[in-house]
Protein backbone atom coordinates (compact mmCIF):
# COMPACT_ATOMS: atom_id res chain seq x y z
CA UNK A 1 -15.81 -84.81 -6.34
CA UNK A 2 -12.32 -83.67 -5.91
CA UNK A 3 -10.84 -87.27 -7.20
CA UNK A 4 -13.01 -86.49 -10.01
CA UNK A 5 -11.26 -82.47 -10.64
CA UNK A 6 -7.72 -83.98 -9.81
CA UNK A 7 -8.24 -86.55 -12.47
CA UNK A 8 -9.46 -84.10 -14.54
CA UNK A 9 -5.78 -81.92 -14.01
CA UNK A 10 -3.51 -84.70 -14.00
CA UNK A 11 -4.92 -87.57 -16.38
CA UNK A 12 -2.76 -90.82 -16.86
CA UNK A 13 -1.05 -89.32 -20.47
CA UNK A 14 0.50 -87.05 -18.44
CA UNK A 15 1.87 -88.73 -15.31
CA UNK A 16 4.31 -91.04 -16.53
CA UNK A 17 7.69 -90.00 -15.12
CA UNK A 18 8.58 -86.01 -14.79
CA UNK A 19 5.44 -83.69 -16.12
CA UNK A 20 5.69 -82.10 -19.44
CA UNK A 21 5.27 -78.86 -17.33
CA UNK A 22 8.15 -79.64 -15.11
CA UNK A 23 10.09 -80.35 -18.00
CA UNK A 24 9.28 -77.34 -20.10
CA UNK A 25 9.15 -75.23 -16.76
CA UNK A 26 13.09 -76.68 -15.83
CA UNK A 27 14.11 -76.55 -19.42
CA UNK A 28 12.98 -72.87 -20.05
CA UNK A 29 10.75 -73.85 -22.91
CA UNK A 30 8.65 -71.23 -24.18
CA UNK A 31 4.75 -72.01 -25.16
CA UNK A 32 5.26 -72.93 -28.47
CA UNK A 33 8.31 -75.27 -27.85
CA UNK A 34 6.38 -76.83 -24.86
CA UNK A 35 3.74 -77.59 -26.77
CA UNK A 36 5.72 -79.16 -29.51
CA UNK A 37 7.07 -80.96 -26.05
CA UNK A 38 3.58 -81.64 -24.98
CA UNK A 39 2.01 -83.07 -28.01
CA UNK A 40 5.09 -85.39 -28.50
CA UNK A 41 4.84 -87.05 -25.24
CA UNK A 42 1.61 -87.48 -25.45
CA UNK A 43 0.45 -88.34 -29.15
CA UNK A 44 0.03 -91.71 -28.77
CA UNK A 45 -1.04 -92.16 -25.48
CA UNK A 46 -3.95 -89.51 -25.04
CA UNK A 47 -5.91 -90.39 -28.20
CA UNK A 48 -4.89 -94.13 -29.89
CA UNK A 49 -7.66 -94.47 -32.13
CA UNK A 50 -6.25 -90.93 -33.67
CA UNK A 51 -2.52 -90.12 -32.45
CA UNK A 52 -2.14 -87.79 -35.82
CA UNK A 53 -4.13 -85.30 -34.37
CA UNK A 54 -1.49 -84.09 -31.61
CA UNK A 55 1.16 -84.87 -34.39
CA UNK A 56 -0.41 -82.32 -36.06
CA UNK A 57 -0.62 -79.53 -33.34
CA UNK A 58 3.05 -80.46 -32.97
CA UNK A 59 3.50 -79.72 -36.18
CA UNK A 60 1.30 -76.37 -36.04
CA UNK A 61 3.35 -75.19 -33.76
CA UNK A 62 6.52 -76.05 -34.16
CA UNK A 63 5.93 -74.26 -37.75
CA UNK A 64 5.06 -71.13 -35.53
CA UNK A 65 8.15 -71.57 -33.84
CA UNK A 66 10.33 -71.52 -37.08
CA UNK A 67 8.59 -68.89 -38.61
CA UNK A 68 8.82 -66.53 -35.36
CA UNK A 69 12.81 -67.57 -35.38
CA UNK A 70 12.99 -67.17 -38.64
CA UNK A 71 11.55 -63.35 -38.91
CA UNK A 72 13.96 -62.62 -35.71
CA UNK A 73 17.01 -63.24 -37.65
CA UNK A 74 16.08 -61.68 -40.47
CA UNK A 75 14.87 -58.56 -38.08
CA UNK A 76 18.52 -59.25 -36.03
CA UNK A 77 20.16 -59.35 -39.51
CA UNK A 78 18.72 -56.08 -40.91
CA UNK A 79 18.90 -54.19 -37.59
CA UNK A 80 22.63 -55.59 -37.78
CA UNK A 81 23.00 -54.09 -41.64
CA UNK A 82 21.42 -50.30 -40.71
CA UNK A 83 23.83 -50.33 -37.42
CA UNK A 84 26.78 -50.80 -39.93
CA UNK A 85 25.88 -48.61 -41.86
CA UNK A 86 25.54 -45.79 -39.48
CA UNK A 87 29.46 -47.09 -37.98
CA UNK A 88 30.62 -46.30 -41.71
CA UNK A 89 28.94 -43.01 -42.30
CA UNK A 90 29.86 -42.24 -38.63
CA UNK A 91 33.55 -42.99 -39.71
CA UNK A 92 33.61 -41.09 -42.95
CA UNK A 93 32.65 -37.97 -41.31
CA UNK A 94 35.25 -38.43 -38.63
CA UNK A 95 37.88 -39.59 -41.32
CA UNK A 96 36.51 -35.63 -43.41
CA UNK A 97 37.22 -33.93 -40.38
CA UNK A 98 40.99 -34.94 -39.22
CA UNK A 99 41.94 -35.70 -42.98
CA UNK A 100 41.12 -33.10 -44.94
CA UNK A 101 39.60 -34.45 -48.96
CA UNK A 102 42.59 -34.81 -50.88
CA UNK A 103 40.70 -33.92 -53.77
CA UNK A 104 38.82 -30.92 -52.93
């Protein structure tokens, strides 16, 4: 029974050389990027009649991935923009009060 369960865990796709977990776990790979990892390693080895299926997690996620990266930097880049804008206004009204308008 328990050859069966442990067979189950570790099947042969997955015990060729160092475990995609150990791999993902040593590399600090995140779930998407460790699938991407995963489904990789294992595309044509778990499935041979059909290796585009993992190809296409891989792809699934990996276009996750990009799209989570890609909102962060836009995020980053606008949180970037107001903080700049607060600096400058923040400067102006220091600049008002030790130089007085020349104007006014």
């Amino acid at each position: 029974m328990s050859q069966d369960y442990n067979k189950n865990i570790n099947p042969s796709h997955y015990t060729k050389g160092i475990s995609v977990q150990e791999f993902n776990y040593s590399h600090d790979r995140n779930d998407l990027a460790g699938n991407c990892i995963k489904y990789l390693a294992r595309y044509d080895v778990k499935n041979p009649e059909d290796p585009l299926e993992d190809l296409y997690k891989c792809k699934q996620c990996l276009e996750t991935l990009i799209d989570f990266i890609e909102s962060d930097i836009e995020i980053n880049k606008l949180t970037v923009e107001k903080i700049q804008k607060v600096i400058d206004n923040q400067d102006r009204q220091n600049m008002d009060k030790f130089f007085p308008k020349i104007n006014e």
